[in-house]
C-alpha atoms as a PDB file:
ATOM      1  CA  UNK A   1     126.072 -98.556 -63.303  1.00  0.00           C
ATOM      2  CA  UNK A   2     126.350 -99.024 -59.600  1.00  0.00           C
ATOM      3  CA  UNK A   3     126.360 -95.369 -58.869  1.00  0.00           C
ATOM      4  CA  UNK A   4     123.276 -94.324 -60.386  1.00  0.00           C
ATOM      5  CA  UNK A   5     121.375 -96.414 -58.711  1.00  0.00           C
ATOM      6  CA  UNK A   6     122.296 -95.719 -55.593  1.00  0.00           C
ATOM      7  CA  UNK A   7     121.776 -92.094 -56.319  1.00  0.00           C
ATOM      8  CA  UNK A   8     118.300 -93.434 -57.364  1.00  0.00           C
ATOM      9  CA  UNK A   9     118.024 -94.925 -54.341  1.00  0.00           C
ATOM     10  CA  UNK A  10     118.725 -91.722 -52.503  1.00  0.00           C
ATOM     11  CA  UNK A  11     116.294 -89.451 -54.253  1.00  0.00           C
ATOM     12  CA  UNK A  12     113.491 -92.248 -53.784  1.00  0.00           C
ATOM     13  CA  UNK A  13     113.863 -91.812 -49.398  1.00  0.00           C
ATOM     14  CA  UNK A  14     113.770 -87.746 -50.387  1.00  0.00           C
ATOM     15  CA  UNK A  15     110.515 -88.797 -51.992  1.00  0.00           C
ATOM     16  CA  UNK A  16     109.750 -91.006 -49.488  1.00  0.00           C
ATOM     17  CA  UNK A  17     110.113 -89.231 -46.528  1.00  0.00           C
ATOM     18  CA  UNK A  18     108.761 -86.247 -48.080  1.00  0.00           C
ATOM     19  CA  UNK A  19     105.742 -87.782 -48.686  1.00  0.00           C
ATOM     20  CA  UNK A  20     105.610 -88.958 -45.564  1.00  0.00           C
ATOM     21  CA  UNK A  21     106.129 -85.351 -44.365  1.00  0.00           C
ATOM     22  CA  UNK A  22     103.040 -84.453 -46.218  1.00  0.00           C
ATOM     23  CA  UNK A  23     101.145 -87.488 -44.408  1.00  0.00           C
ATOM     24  CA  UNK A  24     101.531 -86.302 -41.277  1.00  0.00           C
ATOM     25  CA  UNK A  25     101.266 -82.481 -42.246  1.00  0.00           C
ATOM     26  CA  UNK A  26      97.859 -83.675 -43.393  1.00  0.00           C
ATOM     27  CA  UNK A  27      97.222 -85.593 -40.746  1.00  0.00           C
ATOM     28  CA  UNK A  28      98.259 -82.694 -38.139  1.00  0.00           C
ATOM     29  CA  UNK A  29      96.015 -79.854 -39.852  1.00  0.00           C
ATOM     30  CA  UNK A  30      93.158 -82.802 -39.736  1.00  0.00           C
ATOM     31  CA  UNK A  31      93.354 -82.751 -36.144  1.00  0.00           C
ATOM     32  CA  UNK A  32      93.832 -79.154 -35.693  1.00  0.00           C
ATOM     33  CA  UNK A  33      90.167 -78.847 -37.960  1.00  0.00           C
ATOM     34  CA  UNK A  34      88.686 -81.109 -35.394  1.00  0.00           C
ATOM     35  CA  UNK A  35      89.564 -79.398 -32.625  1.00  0.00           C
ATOM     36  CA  UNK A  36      89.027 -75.825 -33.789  1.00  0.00           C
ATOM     37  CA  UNK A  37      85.297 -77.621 -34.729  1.00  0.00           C
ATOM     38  CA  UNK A  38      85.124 -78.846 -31.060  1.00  0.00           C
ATOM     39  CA  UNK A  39      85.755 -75.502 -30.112  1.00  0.00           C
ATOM     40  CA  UNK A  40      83.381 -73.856 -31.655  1.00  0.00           C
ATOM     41  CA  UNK A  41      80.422 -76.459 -30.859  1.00  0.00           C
ATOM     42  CA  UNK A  42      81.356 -75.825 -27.305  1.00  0.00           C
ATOM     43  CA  UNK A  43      81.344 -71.568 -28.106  1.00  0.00           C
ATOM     44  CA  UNK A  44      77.684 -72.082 -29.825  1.00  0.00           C
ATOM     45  CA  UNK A  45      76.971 -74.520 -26.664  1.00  0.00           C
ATOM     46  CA  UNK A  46      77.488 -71.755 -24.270  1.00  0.00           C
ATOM     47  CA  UNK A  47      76.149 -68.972 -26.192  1.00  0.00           C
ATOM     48  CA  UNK A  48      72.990 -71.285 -26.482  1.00  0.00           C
ATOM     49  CA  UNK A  49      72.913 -71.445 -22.718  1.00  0.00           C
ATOM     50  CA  UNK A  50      74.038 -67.537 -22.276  1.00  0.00           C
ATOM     51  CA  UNK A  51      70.776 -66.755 -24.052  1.00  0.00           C
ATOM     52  CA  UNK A  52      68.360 -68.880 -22.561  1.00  0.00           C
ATOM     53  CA  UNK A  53      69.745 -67.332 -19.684  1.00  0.00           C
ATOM     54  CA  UNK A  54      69.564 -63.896 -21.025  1.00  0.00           C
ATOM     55  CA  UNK A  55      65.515 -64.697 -22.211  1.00  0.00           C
ATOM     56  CA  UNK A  56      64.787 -66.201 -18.395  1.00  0.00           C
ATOM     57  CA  UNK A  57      66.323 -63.084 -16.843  1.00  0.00           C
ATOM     58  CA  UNK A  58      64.683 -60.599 -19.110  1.00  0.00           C
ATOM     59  CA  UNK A  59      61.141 -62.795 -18.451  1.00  0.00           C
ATOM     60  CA  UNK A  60      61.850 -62.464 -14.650  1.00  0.00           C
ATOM     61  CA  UNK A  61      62.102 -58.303 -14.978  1.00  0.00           C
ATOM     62  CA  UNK A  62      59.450 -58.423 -17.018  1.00  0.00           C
ATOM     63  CA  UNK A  63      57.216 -60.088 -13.710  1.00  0.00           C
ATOM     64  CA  UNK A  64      59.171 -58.072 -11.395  1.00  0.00           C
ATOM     65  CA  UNK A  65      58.268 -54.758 -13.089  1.00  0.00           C
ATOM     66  CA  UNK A  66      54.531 -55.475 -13.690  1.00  0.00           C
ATOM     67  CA  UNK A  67      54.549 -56.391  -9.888  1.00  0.00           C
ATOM     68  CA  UNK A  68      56.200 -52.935  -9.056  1.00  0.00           C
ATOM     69  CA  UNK A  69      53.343 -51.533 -11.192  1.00  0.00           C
ATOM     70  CA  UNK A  70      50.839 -53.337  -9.642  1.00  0.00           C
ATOM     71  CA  UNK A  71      52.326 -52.141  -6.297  1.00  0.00           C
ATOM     72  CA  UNK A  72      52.124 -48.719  -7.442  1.00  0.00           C
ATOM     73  CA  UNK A  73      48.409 -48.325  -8.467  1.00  0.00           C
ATOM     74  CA  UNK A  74      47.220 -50.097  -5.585  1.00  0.00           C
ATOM     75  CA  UNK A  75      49.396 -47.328  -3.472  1.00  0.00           C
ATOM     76  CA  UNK A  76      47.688 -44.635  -5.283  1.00  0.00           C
ATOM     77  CA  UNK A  77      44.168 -46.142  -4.412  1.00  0.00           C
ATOM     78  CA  UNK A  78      45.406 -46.433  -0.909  1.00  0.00           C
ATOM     79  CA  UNK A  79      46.683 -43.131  -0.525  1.00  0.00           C
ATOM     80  CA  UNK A  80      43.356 -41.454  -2.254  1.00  0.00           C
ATOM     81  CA  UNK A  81      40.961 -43.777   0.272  1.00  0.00           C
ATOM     82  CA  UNK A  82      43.437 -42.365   3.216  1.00  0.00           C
ATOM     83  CA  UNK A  83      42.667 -38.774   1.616  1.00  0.00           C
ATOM     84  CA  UNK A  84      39.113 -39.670   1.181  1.00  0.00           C
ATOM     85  CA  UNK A  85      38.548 -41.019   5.237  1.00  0.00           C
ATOM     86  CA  UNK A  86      41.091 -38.306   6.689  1.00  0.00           C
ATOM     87  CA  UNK A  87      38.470 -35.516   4.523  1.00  0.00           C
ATOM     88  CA  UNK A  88      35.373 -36.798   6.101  1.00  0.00           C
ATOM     89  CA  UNK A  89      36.730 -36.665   9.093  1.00  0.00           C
ATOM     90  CA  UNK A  90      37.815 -33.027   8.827  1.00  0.00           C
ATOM     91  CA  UNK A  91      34.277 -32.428   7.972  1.00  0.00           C
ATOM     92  CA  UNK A  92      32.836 -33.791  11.491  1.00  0.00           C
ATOM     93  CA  UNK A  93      31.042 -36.905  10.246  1.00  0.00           C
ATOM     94  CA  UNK A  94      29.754 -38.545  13.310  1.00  0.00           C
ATOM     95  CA  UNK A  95      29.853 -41.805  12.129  1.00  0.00           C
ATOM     96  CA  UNK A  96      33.579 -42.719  12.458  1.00  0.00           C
ATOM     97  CA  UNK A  97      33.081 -46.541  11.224  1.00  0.00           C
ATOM     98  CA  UNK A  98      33.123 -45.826   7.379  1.00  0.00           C
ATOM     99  CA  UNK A  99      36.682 -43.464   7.703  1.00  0.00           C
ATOM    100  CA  UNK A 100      37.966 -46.182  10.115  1.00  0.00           C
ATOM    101  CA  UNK A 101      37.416 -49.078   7.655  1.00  0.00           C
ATOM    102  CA  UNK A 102      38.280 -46.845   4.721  1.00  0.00           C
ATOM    103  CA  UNK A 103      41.929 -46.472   6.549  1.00  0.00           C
ATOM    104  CA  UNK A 104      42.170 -49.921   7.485  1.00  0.00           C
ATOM    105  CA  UNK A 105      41.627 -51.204   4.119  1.00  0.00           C
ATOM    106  CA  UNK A 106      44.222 -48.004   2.775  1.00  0.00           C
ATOM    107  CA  UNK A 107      46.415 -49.936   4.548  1.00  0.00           C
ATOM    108  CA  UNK A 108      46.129 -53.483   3.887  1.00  0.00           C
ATOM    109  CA  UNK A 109      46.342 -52.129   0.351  1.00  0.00           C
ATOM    110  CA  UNK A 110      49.519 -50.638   1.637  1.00  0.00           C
ATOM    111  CA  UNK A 111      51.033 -53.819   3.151  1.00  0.00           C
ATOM    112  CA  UNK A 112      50.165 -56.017  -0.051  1.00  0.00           C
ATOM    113  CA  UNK A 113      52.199 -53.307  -1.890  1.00  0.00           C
ATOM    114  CA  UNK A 114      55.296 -53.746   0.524  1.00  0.00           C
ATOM    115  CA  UNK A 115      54.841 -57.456   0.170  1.00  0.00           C
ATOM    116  CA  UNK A 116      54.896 -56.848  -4.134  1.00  0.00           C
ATOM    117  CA  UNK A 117      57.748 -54.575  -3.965  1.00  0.00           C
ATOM    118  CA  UNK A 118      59.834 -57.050  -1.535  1.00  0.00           C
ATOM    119  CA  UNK A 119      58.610 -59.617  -4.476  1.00  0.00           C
ATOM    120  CA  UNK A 120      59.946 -57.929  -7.377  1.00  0.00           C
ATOM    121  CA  UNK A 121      63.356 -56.570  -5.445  1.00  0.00           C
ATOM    122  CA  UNK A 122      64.420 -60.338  -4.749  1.00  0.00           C
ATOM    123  CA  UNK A 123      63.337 -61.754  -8.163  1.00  0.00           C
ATOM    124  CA  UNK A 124      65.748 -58.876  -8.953  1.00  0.00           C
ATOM    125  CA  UNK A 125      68.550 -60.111  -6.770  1.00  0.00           C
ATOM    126  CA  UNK A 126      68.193 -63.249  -7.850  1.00  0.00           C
ATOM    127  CA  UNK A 127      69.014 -62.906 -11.166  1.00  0.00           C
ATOM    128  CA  UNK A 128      72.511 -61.292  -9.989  1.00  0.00           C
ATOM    129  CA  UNK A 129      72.930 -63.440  -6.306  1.00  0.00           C
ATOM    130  CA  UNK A 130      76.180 -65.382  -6.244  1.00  0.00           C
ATOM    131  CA  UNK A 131      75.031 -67.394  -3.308  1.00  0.00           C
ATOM    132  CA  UNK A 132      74.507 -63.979  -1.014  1.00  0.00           C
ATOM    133  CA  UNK A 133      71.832 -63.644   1.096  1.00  0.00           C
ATOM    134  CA  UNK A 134      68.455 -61.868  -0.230  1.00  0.00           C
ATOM    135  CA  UNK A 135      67.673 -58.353   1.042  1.00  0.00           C
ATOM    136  CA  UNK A 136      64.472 -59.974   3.467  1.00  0.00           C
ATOM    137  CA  UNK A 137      67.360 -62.271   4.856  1.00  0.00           C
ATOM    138  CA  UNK A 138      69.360 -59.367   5.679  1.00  0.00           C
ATOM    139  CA  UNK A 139      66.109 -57.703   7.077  1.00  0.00           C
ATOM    140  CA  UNK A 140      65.483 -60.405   9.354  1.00  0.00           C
ATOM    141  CA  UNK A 141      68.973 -61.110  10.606  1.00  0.00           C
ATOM    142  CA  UNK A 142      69.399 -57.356  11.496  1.00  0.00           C
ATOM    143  CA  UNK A 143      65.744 -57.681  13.172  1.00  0.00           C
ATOM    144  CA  UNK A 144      67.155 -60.407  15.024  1.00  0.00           C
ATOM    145  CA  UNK A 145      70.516 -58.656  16.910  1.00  0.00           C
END
């Protein structure tokens, strides 16, 4: 009677310990859930960030462009007004003051374009500067020496 007990006894730690096997397989693939979950809050995080990124860089081209645009029509006007003085004065007016302001204000018009177009370029370089110096940085230092 002795023996099959103790062969009881045996089977019951198999049982045992496979149970407890099972326990911490459980307990193992619990933790792996959690931090495959972790993982992908912190994916959705930065894909969350990547496109507000995405929507402020798009908004900033956007700006840049219309300036460009802007730039370019008031070029144009400029550049007919130039036409317009540089005519008159082919034609012998006497009165020089009207083709002299008309070219003056050709190019203020032309200026405020530069000034648009150096706008838009370093919203441009913005959105891809690593901590680089902007193109009216590099202007200026070169200026400088």
């Amino acid at each position: 009677m002795s023996e099959p007990i103790a062969e009881e006894g045996r089977g019951s730690r198999r049982d045992s310990q496979g149970t407890s096997d099972a326990v911490q397989r459980d307990r193992d693939a619990d933790r792996r859930e959690a931090a495959l979950d972790a993982r992908e809050h912190e994916v959705q995080a930065r894909e969350d960030v990547l496109a507000d990124r995405s929507a402020e860089a798009h908004a900033i081209l956007a700006e840049a462009e219309a300036r460009d645009r802007q730039a370019e029509a008031r070029d144009s006007v400029a550049d007919d007004r130039d036409h317009a003085a540089s005519f008159q004065s082919f034609l012998h007016d006497d009165d020089l003051a009207p083709g002299i302001a008309a070219r003056r204000n050709a190019g203020l018009d032309r200026s405020s374009s530069k000034d648009d177009r150096a706008s838009a370029a370093n919203d441009r370089v913005k959105l891809t500067d690593d901590g680089g110096t902007t193109p009216q940085a590099e202007d200026d230092d070169a200026a400088q020496h």
